[in-house]
N, C-alpha and C. Protein backbone atom coordinates (compact mmCIF):
# COMPACT_ATOMS: atom_id res chain seq x y z
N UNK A 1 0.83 -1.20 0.00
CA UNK A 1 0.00 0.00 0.00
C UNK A 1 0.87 1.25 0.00
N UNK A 2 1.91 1.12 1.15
CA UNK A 2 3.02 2.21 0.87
C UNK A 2 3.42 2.57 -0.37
N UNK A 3 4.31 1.61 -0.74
CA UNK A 3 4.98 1.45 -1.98
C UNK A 3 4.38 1.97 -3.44
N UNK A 4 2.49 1.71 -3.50
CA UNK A 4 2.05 2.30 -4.17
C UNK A 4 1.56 3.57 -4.09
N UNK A 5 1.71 4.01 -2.70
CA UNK A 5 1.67 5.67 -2.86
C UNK A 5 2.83 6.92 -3.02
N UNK A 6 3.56 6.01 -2.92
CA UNK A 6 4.80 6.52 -2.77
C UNK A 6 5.22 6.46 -4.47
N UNK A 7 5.31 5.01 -4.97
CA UNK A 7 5.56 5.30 -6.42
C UNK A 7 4.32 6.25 -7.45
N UNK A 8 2.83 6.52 -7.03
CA UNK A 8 2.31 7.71 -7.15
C UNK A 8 2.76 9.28 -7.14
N UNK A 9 3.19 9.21 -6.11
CA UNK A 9 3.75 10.39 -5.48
C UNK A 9 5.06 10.61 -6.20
N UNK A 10 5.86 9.71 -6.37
CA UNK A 10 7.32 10.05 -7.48
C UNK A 10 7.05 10.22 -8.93
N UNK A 11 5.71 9.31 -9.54
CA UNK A 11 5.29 9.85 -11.04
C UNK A 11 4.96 11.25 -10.63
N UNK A 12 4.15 11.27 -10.07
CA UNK A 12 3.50 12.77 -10.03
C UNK A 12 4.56 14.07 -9.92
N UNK A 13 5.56 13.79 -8.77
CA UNK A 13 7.14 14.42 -8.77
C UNK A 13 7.49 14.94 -10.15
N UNK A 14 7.91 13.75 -10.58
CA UNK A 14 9.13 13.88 -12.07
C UNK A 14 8.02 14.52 -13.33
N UNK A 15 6.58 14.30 -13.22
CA UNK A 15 5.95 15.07 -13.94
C UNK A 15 5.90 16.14 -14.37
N UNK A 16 5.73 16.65 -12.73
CA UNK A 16 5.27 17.93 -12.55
C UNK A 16 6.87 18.39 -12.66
N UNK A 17 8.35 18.13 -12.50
CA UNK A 17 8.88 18.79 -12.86
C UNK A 17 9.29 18.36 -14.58
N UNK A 18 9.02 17.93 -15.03
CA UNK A 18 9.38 17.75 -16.26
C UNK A 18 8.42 18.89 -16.83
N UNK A 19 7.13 18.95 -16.45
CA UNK A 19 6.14 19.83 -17.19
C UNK A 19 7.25 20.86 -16.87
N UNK A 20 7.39 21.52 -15.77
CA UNK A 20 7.87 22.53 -15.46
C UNK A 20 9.68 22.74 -16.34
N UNK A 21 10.07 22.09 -16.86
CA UNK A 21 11.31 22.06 -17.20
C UNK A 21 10.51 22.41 -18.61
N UNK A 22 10.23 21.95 -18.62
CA UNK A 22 10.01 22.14 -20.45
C UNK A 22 9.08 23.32 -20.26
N UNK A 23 8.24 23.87 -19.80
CA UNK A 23 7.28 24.87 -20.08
C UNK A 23 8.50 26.17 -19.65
N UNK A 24 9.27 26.02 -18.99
CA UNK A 24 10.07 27.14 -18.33
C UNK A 24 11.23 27.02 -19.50
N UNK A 25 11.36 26.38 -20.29
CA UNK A 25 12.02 26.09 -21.64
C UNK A 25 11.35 26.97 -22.75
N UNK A 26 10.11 26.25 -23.02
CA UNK A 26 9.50 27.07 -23.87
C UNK A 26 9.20 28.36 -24.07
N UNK A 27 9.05 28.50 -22.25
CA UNK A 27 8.80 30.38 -22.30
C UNK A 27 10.43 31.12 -22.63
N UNK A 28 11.85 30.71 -22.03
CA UNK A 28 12.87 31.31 -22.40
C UNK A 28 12.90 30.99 -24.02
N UNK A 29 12.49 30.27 -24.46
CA UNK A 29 12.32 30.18 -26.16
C UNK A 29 11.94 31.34 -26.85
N UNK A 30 10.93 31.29 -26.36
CA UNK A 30 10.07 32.44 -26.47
C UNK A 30 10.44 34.19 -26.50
N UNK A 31 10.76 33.88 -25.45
CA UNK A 31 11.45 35.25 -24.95
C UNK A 31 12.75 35.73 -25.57
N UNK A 32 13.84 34.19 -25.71
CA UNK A 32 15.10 34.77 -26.26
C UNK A 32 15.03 35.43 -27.78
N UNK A 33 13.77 34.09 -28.26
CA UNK A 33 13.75 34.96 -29.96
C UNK A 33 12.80 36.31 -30.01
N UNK A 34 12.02 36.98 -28.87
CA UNK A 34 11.56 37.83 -28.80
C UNK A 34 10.31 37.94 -30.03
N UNK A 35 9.70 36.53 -30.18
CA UNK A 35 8.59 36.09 -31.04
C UNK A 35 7.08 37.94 -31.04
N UNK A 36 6.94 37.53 -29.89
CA UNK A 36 5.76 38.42 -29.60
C UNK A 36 5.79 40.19 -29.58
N UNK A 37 7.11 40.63 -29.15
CA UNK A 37 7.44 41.75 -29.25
C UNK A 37 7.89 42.33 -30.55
N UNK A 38 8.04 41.47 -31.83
CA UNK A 38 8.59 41.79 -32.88
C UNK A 38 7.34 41.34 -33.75
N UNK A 39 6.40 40.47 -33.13
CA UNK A 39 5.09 40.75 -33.87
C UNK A 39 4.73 41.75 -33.94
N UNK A 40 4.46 42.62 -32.60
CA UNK A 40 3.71 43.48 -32.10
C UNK A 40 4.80 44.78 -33.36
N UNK A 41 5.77 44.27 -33.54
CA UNK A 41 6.66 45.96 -33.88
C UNK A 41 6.07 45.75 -35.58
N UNK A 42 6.20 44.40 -35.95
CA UNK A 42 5.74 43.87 -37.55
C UNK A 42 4.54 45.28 -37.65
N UNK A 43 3.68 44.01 -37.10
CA UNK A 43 2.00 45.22 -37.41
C UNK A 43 1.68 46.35 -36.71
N UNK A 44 2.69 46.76 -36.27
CA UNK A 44 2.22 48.24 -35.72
C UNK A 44 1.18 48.00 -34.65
N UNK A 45 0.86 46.97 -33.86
CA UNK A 45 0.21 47.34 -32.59
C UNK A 45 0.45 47.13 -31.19
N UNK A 46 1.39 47.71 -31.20
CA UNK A 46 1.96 47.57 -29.73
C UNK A 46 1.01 47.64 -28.63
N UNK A 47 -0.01 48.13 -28.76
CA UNK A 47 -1.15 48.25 -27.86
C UNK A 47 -1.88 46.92 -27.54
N UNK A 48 -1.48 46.18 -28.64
CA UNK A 48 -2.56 44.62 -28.39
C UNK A 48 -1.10 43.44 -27.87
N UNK A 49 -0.53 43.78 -27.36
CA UNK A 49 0.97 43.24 -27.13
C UNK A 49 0.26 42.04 -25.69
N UNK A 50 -0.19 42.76 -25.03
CA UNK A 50 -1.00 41.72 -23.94
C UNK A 50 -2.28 40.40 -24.39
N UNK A 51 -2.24 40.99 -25.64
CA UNK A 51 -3.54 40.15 -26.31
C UNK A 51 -2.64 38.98 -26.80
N UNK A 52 -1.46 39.18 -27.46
CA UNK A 52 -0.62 38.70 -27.84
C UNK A 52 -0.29 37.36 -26.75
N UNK A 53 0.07 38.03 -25.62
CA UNK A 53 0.43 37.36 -25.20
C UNK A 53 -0.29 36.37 -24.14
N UNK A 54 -1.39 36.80 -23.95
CA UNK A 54 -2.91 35.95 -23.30
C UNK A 54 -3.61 34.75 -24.68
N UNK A 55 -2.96 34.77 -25.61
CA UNK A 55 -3.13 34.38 -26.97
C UNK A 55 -2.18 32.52 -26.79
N UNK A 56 -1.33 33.13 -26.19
CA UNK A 56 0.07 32.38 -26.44
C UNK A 56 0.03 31.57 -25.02
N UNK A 57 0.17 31.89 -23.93
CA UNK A 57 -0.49 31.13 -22.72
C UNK A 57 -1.59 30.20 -23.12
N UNK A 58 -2.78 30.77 -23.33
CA UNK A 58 -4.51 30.12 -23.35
C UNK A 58 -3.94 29.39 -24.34
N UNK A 59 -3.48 29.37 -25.39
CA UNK A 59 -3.16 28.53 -26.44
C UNK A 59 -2.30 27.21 -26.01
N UNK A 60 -1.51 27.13 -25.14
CA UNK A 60 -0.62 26.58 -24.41
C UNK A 60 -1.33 25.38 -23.72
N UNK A 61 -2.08 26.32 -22.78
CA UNK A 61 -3.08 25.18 -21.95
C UNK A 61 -4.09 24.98 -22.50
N UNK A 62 -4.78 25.08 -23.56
CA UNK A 62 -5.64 24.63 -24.18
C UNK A 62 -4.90 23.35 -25.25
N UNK A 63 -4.18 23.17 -25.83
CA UNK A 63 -4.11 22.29 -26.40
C UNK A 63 -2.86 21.34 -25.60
N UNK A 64 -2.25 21.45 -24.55
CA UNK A 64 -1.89 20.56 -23.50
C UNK A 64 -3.26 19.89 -22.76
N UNK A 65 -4.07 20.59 -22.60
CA UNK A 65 -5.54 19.87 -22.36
C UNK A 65 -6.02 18.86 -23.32
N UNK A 66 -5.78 19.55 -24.41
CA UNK A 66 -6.59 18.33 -25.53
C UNK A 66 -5.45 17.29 -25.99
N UNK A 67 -4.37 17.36 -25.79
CA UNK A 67 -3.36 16.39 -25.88
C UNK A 67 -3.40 14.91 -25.14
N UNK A 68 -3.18 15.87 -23.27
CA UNK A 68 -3.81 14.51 -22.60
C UNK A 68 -5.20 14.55 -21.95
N UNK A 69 -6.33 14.62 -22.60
CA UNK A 69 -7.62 14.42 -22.45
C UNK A 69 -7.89 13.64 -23.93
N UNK A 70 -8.90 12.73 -23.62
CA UNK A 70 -9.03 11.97 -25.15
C UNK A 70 -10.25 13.05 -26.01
N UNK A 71 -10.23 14.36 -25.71
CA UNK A 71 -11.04 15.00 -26.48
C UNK A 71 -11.05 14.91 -28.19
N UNK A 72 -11.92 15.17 -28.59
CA UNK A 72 -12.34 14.56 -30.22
C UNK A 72 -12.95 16.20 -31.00
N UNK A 73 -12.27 16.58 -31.91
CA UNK A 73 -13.08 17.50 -32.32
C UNK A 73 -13.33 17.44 -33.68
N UNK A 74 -14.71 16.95 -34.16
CA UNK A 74 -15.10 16.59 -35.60
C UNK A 74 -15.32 18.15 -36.39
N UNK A 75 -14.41 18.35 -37.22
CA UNK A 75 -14.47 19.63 -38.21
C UNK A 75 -14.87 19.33 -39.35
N UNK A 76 -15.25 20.47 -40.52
CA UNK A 76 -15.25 20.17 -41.45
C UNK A 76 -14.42 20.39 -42.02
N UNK A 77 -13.99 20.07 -43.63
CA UNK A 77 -13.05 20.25 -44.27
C UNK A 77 -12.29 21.55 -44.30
N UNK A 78 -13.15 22.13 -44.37
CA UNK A 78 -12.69 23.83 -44.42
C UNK A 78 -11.92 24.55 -42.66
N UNK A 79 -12.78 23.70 -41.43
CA UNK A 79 -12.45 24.10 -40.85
C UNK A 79 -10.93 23.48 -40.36
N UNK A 80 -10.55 22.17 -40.98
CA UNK A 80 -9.12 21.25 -40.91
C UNK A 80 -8.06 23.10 -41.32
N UNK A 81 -8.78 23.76 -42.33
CA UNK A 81 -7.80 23.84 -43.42
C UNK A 81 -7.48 25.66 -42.45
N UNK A 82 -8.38 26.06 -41.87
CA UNK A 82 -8.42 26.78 -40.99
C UNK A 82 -7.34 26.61 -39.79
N UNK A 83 -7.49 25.46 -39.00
CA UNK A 83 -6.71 25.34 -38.06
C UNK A 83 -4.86 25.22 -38.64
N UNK A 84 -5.02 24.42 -39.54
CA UNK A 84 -4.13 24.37 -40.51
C UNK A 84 -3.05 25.63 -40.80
N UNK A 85 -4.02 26.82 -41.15
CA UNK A 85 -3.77 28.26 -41.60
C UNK A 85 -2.67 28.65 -40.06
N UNK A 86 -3.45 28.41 -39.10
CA UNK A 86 -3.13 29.33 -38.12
C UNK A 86 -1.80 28.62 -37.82
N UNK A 87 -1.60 27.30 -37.58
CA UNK A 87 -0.39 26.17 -37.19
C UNK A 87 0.43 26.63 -38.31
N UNK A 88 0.16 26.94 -39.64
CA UNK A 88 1.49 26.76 -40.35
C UNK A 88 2.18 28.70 -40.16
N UNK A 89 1.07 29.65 -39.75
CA UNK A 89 1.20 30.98 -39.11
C UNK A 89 1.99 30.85 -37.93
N UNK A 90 2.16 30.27 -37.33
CA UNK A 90 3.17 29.77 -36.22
C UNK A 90 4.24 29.80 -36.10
N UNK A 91 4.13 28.29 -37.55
CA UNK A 91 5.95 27.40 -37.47
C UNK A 91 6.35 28.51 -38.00
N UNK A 92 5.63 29.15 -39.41
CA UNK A 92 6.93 30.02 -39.94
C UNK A 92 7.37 32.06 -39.52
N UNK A 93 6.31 32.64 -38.38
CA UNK A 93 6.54 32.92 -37.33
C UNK A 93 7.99 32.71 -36.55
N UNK A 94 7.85 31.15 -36.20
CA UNK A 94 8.76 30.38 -35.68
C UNK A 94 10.46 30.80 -36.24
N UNK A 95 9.73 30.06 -37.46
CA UNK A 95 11.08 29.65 -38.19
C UNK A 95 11.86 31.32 -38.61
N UNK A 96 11.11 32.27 -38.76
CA UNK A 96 11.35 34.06 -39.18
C UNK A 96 12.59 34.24 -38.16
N UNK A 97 11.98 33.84 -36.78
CA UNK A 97 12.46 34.34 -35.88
C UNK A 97 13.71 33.85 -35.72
N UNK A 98 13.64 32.18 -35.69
CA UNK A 98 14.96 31.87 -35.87
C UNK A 98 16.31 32.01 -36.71
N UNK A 99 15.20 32.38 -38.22
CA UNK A 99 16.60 32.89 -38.91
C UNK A 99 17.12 34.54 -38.34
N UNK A 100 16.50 35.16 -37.75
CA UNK A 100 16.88 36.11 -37.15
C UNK A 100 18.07 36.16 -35.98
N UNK A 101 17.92 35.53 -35.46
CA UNK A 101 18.73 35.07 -34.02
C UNK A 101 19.92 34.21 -33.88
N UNK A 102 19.75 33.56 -35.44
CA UNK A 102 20.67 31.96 -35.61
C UNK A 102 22.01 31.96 -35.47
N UNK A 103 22.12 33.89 -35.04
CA UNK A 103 23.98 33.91 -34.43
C UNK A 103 23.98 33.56 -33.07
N UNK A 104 22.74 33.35 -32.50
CA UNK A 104 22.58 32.97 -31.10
C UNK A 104 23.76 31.71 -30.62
N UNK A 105 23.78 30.63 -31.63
CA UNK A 105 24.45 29.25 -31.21
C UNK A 105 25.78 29.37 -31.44
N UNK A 106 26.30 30.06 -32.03
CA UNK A 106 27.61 30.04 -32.26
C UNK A 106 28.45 30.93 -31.21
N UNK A 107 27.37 32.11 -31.06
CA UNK A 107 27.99 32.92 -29.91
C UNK A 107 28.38 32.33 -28.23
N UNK A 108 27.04 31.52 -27.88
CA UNK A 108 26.75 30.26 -27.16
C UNK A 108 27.97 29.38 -26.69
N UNK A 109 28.11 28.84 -27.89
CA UNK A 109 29.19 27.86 -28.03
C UNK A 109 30.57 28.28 -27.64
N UNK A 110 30.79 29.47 -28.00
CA UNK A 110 32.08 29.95 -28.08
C UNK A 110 32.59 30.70 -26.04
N UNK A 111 31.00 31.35 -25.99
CA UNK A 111 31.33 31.42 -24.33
C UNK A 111 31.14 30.27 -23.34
N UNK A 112 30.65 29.23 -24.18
CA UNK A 112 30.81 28.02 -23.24
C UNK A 112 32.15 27.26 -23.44
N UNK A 113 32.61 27.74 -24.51
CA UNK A 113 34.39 27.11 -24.68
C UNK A 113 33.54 25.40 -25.74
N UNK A 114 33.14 25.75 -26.22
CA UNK A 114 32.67 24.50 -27.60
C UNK A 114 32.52 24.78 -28.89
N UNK A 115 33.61 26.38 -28.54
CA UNK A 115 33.41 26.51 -29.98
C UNK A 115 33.85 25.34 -31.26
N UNK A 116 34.97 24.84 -30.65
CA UNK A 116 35.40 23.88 -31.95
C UNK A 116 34.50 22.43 -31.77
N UNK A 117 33.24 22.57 -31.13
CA UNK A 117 32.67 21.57 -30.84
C UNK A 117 31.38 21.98 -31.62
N UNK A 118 31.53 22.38 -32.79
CA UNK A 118 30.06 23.23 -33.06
C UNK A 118 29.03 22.43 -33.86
N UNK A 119 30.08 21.46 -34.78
CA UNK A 119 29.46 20.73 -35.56
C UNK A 119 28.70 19.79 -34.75
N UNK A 120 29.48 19.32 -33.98
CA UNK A 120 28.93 17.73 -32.95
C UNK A 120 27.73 18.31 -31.79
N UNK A 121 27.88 19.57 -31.86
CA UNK A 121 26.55 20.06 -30.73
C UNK A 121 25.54 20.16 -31.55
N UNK A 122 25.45 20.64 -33.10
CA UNK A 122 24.43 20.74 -34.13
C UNK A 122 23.73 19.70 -34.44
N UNK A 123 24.69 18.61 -34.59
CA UNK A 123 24.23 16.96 -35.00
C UNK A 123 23.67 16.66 -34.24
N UNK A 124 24.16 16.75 -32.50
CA UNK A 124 23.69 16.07 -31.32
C UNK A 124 22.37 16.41 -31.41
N UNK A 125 21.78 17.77 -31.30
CA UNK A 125 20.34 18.39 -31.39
C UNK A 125 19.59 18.27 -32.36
N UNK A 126 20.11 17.76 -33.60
CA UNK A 126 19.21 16.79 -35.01
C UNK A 126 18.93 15.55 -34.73
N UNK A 127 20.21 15.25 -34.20
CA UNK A 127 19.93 13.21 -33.98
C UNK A 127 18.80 13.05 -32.60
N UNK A 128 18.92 14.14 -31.56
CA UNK A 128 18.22 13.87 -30.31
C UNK A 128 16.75 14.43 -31.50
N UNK A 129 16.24 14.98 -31.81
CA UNK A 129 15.22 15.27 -32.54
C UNK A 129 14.46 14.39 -33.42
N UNK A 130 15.26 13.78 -34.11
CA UNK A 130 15.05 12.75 -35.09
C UNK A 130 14.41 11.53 -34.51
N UNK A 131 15.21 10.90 -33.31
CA UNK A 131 14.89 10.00 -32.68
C UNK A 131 14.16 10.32 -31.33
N UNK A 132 13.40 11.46 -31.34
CA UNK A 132 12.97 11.49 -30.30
C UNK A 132 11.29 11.42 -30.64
N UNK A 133 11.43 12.42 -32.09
CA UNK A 133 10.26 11.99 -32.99
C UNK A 133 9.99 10.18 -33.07
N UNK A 134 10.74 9.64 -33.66
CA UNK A 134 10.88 8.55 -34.24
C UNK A 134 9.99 7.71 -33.04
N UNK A 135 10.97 7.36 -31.94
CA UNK A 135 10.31 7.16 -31.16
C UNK A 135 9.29 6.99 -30.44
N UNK A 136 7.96 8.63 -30.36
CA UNK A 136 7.13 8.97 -30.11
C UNK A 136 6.51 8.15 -30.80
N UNK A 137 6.41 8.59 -32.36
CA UNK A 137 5.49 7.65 -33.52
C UNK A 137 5.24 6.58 -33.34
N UNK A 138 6.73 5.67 -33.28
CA UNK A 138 6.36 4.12 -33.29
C UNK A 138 6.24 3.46 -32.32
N UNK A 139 6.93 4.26 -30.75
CA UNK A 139 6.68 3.37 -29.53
C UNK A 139 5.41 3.63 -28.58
N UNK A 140 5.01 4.72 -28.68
CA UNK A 140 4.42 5.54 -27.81
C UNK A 140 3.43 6.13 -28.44
């Protein structure tokens, strides 16, 4: 009876900090490429900068909700192509930002003393990616 509250109590542990490792990840993500503040400068509305960012939270926990909840949402075609719109408004969002910043890793590297380690830190973060996908798909 112990034993099973206790190994309860340690899933629940490593969860809750894993959520927390990675969400406290995502937000310095966030922040380092300065995603939301360079929206806000794009379209000229610095005034909706909080909308922005109540956008990006609610969005967060809303689909971490529907991830692990077996929720079902039947759309129609048009509306696939909708959600679609906004996800691929995202990645390349995403991806803008990163080509913006992409002196970030090298600079990185070099005050961590890896600079001549640059190639094998690049690979390391493709191959951990690759197979981390891979993984997900076919084991899990």
């Amino acid at each position: 009876m112990i034993t099973l509250i206790g190994e309860a109590f340690l899933a629940a542990f490593i969860g809750l900090a894993g959520g927390i490792a990675v969400g406290s990840g995502m937000v310095a993500f966030l922040v380092v490429l300065d995603i939301i503040p360079r929206l806000a400068q794009i379209t000229r509305s610095f005034s909706k900068i909080h909308a922005y960012e109540a956008a990006v939270v609610m969005g967060s926990l809303l689909f971490t909700w529907v991830d692990f909840s077996d929720a079902k949402v039947h759309l129609f075609p048009m509306g696939t192509a909708v959600v679609g719109i906004f996800a691929g408004c995202f990645v390349g969002m995403l991806a803008a930002a990163l080509t913006e910043i992409i002196n970030v890793l090298p600079i990185l590297a070099k005050r961590v003393g890896m600079g001549s380690y640059m190639i094998l830190l690049l690979m390391a973060m493709i191959f951990g990616k690759v197979f981390g996908s891979l993984f997900e798909w076919l084991f899990y």
